[in-house]
N, C-alpha and C. Protein backbone atom coordinates (compact mmCIF):
# COMPACT_ATOMS: atom_id res chain seq x y z
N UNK A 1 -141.48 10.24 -11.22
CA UNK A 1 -141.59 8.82 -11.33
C UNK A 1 -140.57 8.26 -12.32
N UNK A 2 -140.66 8.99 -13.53
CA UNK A 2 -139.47 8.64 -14.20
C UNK A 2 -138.24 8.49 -13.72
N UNK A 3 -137.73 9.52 -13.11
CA UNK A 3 -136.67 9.30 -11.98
C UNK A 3 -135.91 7.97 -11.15
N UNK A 4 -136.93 7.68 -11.10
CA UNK A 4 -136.62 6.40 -9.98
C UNK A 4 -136.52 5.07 -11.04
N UNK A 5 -137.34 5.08 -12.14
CA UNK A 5 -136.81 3.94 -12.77
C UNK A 5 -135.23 4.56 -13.26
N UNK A 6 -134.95 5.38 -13.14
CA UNK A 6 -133.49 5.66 -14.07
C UNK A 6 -132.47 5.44 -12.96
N UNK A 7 -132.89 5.35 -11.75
CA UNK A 7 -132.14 5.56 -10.50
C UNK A 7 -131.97 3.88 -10.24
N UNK A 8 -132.72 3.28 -10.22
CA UNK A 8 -133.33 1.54 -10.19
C UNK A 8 -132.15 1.17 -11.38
N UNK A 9 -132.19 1.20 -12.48
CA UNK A 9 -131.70 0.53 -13.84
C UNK A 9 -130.25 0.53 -13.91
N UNK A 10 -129.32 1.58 -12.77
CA UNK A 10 -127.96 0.65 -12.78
C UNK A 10 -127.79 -0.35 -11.92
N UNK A 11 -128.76 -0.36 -10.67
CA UNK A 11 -128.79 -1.75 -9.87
C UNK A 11 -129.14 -2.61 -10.49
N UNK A 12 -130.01 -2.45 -11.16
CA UNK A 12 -130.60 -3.98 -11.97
C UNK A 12 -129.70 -4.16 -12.70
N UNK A 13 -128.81 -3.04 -13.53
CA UNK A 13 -127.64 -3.86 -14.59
C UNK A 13 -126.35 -4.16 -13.59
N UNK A 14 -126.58 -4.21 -12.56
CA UNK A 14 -125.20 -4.33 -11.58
C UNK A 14 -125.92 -6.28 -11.61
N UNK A 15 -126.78 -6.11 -10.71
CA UNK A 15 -127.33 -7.42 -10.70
C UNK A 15 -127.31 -8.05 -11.54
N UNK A 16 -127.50 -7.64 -12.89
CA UNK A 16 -127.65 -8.91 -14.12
C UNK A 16 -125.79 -9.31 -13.90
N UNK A 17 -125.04 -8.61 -14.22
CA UNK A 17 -123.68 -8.28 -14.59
C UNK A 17 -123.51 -9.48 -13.49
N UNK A 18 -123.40 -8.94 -12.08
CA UNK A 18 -123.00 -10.17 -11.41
C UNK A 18 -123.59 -11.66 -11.20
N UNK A 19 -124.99 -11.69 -12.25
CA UNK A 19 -126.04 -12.93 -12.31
C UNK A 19 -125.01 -13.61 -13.32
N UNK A 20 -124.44 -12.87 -14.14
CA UNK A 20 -123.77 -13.36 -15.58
C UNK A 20 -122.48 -14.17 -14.77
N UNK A 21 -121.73 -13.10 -13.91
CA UNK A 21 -120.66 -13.30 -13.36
C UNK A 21 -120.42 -15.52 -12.07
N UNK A 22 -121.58 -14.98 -11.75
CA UNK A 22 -121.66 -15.99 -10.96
C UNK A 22 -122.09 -17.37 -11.94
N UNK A 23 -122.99 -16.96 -13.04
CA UNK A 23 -122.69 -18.37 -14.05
C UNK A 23 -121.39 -18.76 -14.66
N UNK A 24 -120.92 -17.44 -14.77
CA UNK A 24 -119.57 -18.12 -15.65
C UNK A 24 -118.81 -19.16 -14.53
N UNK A 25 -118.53 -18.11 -13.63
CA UNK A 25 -117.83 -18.89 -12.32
C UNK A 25 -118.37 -20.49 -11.94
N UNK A 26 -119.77 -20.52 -11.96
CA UNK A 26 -120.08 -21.90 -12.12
C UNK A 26 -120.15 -22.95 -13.03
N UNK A 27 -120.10 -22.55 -13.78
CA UNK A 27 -119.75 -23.09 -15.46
C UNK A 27 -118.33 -23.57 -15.58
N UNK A 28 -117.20 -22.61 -14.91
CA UNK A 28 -116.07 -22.58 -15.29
C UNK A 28 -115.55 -24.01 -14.47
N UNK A 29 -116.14 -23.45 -12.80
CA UNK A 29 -115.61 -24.96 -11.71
C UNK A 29 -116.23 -26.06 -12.18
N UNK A 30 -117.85 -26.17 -13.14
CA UNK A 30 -118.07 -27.42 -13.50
C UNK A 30 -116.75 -27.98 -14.31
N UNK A 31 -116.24 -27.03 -15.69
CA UNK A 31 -115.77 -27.46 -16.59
C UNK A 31 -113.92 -28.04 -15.98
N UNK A 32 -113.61 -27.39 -15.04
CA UNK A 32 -112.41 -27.79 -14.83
C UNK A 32 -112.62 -29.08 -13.72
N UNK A 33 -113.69 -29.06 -13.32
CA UNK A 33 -113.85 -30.45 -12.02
C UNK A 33 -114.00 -31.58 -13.33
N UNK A 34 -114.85 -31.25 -14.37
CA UNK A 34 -115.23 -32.50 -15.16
C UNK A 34 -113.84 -32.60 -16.36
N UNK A 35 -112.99 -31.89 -16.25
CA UNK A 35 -111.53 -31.62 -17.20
C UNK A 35 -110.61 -33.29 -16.15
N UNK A 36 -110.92 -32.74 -15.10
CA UNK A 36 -109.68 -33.44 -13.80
C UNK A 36 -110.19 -34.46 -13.98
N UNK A 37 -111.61 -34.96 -13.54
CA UNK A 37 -112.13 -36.23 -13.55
C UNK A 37 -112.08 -36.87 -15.20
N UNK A 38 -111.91 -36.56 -16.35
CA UNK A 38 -111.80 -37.07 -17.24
C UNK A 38 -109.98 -37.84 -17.21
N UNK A 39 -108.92 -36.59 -16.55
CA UNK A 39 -108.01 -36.86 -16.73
C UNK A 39 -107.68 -37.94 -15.78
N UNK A 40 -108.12 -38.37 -14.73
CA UNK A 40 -107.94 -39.38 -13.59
C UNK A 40 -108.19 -41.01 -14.46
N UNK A 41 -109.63 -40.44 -15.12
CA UNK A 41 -109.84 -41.65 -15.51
C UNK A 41 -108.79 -42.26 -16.81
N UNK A 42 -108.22 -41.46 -17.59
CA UNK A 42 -107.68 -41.98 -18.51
C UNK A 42 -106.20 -42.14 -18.15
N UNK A 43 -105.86 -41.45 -16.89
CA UNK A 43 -104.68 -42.06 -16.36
C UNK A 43 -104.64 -43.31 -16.11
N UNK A 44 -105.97 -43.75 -15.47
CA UNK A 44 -106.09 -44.88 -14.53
C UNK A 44 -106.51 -46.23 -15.41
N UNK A 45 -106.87 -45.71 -17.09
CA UNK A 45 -107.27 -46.58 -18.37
C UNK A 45 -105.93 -47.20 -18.70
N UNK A 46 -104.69 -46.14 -19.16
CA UNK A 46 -103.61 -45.87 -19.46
C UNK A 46 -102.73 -47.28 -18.38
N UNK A 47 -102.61 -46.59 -17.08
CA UNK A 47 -102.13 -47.48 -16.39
C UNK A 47 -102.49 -49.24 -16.62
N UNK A 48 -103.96 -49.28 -16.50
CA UNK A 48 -104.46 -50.32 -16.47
C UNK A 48 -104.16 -51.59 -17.70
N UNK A 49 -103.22 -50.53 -18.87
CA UNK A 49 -102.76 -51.30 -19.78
C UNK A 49 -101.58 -52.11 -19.62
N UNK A 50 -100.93 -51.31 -18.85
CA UNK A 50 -99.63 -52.17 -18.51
C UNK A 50 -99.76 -53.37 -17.70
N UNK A 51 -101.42 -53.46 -17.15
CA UNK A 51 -101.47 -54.82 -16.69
C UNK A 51 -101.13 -54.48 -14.79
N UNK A 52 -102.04 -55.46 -14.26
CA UNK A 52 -102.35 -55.17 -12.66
C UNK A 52 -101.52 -56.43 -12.23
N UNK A 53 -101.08 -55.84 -11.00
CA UNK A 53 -99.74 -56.63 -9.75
C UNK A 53 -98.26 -56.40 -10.59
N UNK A 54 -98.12 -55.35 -11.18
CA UNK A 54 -96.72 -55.35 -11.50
C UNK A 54 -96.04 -54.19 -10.83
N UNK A 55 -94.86 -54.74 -11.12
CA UNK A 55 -93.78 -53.73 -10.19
C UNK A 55 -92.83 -53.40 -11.64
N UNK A 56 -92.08 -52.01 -11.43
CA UNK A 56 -91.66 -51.78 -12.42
C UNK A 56 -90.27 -51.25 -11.52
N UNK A 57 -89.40 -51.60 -12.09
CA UNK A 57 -87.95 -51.11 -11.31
C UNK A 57 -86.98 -50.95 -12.29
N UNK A 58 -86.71 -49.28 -12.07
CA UNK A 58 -85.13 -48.49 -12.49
C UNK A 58 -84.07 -48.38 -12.08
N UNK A 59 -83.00 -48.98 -12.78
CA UNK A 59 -81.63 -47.83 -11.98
C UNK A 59 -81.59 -46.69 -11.34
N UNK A 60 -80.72 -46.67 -10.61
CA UNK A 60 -80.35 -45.47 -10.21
C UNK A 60 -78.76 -45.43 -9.49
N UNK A 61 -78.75 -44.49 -8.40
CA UNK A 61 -77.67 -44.62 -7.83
C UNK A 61 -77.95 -43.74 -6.25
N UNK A 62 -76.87 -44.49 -5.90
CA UNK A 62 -76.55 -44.23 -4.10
C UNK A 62 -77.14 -42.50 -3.69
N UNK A 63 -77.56 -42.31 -2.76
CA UNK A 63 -77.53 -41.18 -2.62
C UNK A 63 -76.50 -40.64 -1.23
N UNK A 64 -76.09 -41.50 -0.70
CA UNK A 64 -75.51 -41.18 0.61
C UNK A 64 -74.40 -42.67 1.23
N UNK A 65 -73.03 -41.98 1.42
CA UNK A 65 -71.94 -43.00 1.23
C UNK A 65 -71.91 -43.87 2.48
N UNK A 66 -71.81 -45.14 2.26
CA UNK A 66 -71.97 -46.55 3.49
C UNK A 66 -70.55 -47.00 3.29
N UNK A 67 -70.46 -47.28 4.93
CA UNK A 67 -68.80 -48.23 4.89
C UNK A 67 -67.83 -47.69 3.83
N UNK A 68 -68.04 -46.45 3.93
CA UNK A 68 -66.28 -45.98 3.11
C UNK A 68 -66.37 -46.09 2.03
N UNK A 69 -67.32 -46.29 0.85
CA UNK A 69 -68.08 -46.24 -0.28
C UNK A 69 -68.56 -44.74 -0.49
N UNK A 70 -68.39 -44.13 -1.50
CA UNK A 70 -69.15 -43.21 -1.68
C UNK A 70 -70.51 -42.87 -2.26
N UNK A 71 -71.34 -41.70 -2.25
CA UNK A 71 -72.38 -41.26 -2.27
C UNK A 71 -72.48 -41.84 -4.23
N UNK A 72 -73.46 -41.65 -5.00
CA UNK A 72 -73.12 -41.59 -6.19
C UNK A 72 -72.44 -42.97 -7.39
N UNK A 73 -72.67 -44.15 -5.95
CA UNK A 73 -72.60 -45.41 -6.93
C UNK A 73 -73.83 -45.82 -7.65
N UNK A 74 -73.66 -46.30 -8.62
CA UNK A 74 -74.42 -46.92 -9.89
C UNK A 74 -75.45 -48.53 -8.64
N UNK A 75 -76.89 -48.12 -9.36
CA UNK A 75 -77.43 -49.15 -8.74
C UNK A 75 -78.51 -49.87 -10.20
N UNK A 76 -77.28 -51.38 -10.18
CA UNK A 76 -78.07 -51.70 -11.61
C UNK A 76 -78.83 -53.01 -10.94
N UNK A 77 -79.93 -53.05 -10.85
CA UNK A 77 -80.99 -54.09 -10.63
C UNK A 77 -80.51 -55.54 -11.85
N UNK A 78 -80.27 -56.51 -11.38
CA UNK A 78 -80.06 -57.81 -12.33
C UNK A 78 -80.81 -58.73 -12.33
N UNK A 79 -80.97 -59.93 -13.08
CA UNK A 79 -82.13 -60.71 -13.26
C UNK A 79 -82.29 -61.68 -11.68
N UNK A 80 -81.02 -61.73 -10.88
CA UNK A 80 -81.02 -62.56 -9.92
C UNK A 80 -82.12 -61.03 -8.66
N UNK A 81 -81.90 -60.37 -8.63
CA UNK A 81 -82.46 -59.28 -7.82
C UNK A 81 -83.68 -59.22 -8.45
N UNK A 82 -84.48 -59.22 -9.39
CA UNK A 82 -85.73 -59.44 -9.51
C UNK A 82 -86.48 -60.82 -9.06
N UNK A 83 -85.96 -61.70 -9.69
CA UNK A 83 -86.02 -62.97 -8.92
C UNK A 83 -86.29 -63.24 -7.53
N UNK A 84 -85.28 -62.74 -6.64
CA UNK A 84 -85.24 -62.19 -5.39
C UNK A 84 -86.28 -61.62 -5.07
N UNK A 85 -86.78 -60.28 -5.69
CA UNK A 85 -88.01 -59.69 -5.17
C UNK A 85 -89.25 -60.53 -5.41
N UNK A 86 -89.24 -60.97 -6.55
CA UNK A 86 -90.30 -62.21 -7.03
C UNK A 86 -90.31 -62.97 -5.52
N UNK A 87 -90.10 -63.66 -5.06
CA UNK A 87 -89.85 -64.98 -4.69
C UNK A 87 -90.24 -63.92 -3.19
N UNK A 88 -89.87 -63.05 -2.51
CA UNK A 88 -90.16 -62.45 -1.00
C UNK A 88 -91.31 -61.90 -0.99
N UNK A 89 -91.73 -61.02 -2.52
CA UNK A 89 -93.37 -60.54 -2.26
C UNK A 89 -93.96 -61.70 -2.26
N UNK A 90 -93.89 -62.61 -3.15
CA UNK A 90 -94.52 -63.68 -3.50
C UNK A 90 -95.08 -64.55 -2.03
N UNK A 91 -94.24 -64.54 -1.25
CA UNK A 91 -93.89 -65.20 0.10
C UNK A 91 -95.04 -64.40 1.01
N UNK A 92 -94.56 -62.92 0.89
CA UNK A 92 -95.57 -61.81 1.78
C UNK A 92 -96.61 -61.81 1.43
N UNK A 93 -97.10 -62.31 0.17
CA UNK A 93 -99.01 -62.53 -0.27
C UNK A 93 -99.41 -63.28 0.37
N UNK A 94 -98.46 -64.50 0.23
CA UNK A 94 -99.02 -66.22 0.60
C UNK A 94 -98.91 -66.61 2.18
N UNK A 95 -97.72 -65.64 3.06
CA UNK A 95 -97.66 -66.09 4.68
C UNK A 95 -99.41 -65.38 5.05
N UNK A 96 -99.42 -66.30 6.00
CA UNK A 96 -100.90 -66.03 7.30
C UNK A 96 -100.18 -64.89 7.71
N UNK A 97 -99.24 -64.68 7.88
CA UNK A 97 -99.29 -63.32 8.99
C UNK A 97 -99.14 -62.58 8.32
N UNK A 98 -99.54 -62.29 6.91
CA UNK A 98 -99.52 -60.88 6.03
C UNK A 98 -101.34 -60.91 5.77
N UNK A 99 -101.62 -61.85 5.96
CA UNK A 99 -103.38 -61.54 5.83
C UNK A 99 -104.16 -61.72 7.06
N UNK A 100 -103.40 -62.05 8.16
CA UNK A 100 -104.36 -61.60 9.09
C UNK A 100 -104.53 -63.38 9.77
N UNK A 101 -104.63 -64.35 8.80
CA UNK A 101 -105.41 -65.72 9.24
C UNK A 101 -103.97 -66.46 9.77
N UNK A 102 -104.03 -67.33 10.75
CA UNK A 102 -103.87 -67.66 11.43
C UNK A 102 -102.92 -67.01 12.62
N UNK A 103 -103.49 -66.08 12.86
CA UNK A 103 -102.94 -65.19 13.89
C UNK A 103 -103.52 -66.20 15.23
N UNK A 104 -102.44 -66.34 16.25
CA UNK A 104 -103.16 -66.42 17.82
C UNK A 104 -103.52 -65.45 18.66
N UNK A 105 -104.10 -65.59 19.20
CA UNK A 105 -104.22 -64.12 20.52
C UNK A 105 -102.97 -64.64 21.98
């Protein structure tokens, strides 16, 4: 009889071992799901400082050469080109046919 509990007692320490194993593992996906969701939100805090409906625009340059121009020209955005964009989104909020109302069939 003794026997069999001694025969029994590495399954049961196999079982605990992988009882342990499967908490950590669940412990671990809580802690990195609730890591991500902390980081979403303070991205989305972060962002929210710079203030909502803005557009933010960089230089850059050409990537591919037009009309005999080459690849690699300088693209500097100026106060008349913001303006510009001002004034066409501005337009695309406010036309009916960007919201749907006064469409005909």
């Amino acid at each position: 009889m003794g026997d069999v509990h001694q025969v029994g007692a590495p399954a049961a320490q196999a079982r605990a071992v992988d009882g342990r194993r499967d908490r950590l593992g669940t412990v671990s996906l809580l802690l990195l799901l609730s890591f991500g969701e902390g980081l979403k939100r303070q991205l989305k805090k972060g962002s929210a400082g710079m203030g909502s409906g803005i557009a933010v625009i960089f230089p850059g340059e050409t990537t591919k050469p037009w009309q005999g121009m080459a690849s690699g020209r300088p693209i500097r955005p100026t106060f008349e080109d913001v303006a510009l964009l001002r004034d066409r989104v501005l337009y695309w909020i406010r036309s009916p046919a960007s919201s749907g109302a006064g469409e005909s069939a």
